[in-house]
C-alpha atoms as a PDB file:
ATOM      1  CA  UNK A   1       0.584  17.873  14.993  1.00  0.00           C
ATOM      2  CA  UNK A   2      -1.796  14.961  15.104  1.00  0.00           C
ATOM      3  CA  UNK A   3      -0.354  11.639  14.242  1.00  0.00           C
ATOM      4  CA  UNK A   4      -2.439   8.101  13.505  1.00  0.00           C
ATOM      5  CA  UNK A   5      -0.405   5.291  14.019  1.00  0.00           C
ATOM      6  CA  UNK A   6      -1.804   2.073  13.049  1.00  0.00           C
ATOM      7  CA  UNK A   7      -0.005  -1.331  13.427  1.00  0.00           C
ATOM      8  CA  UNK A   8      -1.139  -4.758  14.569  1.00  0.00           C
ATOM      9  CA  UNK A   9       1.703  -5.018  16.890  1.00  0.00           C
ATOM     10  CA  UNK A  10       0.906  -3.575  20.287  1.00  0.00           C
ATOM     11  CA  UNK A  11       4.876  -3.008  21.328  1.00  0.00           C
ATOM     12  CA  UNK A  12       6.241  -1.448  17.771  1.00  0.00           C
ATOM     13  CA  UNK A  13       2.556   0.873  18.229  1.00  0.00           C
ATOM     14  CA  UNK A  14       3.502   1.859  22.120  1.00  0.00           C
ATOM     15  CA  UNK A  15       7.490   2.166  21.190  1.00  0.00           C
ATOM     16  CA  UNK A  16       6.253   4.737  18.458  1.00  0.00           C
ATOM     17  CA  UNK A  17       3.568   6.389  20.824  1.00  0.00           C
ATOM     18  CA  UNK A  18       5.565   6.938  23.483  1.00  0.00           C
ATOM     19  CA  UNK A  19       9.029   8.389  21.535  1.00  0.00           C
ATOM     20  CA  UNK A  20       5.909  10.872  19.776  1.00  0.00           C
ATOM     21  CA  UNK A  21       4.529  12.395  23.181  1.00  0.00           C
ATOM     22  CA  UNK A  22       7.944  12.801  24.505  1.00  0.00           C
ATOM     23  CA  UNK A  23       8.486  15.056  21.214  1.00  0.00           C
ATOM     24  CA  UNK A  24       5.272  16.616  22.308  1.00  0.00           C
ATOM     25  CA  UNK A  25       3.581  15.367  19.294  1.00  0.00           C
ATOM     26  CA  UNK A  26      -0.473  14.230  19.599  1.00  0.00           C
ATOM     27  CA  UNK A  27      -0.628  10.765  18.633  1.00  0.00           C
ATOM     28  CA  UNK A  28      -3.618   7.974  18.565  1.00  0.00           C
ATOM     29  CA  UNK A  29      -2.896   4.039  18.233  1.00  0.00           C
ATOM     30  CA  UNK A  30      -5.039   1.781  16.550  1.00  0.00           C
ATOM     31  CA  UNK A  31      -4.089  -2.143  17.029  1.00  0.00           C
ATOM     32  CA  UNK A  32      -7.223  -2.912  15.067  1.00  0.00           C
ATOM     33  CA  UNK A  33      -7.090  -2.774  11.132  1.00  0.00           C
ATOM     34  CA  UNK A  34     -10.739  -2.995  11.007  1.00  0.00           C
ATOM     35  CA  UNK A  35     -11.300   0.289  12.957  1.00  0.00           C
ATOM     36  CA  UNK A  36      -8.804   2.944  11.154  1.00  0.00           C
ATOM     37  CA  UNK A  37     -11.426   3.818   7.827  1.00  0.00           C
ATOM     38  CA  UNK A  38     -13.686   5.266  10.171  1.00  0.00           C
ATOM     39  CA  UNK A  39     -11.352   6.784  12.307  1.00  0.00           C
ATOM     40  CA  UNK A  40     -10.002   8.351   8.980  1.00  0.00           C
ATOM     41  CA  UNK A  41     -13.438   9.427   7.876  1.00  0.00           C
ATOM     42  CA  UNK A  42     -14.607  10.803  10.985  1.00  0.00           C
ATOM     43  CA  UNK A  43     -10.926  13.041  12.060  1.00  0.00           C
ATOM     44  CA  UNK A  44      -8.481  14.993  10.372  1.00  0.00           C
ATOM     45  CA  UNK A  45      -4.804  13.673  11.232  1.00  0.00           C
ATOM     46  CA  UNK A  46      -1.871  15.455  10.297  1.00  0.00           C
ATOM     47  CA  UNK A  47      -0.249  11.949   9.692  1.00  0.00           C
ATOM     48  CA  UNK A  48      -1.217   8.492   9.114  1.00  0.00           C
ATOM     49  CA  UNK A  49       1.543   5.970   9.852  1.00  0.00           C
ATOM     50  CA  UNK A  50       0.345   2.737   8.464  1.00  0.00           C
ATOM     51  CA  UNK A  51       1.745  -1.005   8.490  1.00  0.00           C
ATOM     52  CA  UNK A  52       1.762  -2.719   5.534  1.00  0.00           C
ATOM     53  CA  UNK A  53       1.334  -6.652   6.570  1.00  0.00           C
ATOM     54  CA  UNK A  54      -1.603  -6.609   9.061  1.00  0.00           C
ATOM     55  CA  UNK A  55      -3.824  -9.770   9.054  1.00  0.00           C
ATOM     56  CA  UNK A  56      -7.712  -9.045   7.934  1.00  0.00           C
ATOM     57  CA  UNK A  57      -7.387  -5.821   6.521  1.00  0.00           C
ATOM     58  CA  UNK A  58      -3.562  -4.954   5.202  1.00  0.00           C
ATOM     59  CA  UNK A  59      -2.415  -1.541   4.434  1.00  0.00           C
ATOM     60  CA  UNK A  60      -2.802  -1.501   0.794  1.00  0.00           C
ATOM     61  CA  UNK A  61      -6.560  -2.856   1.731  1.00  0.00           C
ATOM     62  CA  UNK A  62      -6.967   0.557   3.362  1.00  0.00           C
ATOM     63  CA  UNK A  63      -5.425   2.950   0.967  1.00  0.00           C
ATOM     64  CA  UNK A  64      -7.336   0.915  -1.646  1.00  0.00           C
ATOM     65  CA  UNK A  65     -10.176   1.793   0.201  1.00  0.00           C
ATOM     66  CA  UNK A  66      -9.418   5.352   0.503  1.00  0.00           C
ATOM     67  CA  UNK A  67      -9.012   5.876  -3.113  1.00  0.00           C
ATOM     68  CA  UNK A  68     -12.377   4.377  -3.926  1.00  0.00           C
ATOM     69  CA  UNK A  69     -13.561   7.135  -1.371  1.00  0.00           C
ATOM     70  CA  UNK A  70     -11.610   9.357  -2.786  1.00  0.00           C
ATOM     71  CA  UNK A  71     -10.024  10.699   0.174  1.00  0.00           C
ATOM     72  CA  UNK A  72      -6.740   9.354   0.023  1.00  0.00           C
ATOM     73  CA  UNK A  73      -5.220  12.150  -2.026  1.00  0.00           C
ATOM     74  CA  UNK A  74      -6.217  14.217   1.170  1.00  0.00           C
ATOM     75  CA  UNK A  75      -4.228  12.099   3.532  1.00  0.00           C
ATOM     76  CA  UNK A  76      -0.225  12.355   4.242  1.00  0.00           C
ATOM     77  CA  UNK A  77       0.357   8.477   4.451  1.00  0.00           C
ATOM     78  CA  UNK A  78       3.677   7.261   5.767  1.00  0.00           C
ATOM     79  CA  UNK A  79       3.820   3.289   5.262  1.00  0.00           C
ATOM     80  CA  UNK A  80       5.982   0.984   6.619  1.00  0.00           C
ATOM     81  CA  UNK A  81       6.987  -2.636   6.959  1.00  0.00           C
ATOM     82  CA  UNK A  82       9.007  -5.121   7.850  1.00  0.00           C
ATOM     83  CA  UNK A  83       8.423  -7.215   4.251  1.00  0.00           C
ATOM     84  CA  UNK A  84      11.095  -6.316   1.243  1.00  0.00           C
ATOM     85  CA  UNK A  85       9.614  -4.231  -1.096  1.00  0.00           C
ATOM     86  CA  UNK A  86      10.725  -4.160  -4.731  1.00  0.00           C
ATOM     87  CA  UNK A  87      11.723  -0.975  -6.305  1.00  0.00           C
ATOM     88  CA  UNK A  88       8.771  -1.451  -8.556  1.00  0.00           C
ATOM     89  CA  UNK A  89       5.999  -1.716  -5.563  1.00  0.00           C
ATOM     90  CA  UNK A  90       7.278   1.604  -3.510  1.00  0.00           C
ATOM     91  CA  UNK A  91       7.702   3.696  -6.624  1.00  0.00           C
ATOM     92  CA  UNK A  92       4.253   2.633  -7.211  1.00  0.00           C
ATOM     93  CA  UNK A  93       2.823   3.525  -3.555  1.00  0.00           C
ATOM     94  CA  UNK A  94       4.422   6.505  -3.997  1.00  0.00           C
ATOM     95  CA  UNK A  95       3.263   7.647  -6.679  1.00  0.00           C
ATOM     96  CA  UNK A  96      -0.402   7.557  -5.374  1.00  0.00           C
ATOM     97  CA  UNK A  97      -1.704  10.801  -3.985  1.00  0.00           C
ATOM     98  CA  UNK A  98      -1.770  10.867  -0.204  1.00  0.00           C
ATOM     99  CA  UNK A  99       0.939   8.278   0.592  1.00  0.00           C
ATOM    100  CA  UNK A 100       4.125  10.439   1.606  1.00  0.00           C
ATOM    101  CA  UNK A 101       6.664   7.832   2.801  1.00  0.00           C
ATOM    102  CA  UNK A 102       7.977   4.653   2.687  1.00  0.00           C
ATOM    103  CA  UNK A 103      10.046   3.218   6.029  1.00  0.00           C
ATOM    104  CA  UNK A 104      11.247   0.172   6.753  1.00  0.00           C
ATOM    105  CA  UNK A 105      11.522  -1.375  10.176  1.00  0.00           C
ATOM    106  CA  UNK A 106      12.976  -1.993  12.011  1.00  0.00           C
ATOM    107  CA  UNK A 107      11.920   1.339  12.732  1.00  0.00           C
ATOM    108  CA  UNK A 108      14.832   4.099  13.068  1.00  0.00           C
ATOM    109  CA  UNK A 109      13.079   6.595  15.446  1.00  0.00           C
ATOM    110  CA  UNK A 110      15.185   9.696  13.971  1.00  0.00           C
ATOM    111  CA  UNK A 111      14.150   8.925  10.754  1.00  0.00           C
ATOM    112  CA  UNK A 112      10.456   8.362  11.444  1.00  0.00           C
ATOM    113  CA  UNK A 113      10.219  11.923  13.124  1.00  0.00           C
ATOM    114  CA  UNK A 114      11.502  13.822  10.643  1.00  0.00           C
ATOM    115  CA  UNK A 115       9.375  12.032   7.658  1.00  0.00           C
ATOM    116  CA  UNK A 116       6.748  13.228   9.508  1.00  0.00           C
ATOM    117  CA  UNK A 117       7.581  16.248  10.229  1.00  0.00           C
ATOM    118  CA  UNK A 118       8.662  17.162   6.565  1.00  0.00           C
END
């Protein structure tokens, strides 16, 4: 399994790397909003976990993005956040081809590994 984990923080990103590889699961960070469409474009991941509330270029900038592409209904897109959303907004995100999952941090660990692995 290859996992893309994508979050401005640097510590929730290295908490989530590091509990991955000890599950023996590949896994690639990226801090950097900015970088993950062309990360996305140019590998196949198994998993994107994406933050929601990144300065610059948000989550929902990105899947936007991908669905102009069209290559977000190709993706398995796990978001999370640490903003409240409504009903309303996830069943939305949800209902959008590619995004898979909808966590909340603070992160529960358990939880997170076996969205993914679903």
């Amino acid at each position: 399994m290859k996992v893309l984990i994508v979050d401005d923080n640097q510590e929730i990103t290295g908490m989530i790397s590091e509990f991955l590889k000890a599950k023996g699961v590949d896994n690639f960070v990226i801090n950097d909003s900015t970088d993950v469409l062309n990360r996305i474009r140019k590998e196949n991941f198994d998993v994107v976990l994406l933050d929601i509330s990144m300065p610059e270029f948000s989550g929902i900038d990105i899947i936007h993005a991908l669905e102009r592409e069209k290559i977000l209904k190709d993706q398995k897109i796990v978001i999370f956040s640490a903003v409240a959303f409504t009903d309303s907004e996830t069943h939305q995100l949800l209902q959008k081809k590619g995004v898979h999952g909808c966590l909340k941090k603070p992160i529960d660990l358990g939880t997170l590994y076996a969205t993914i692995t679903s």
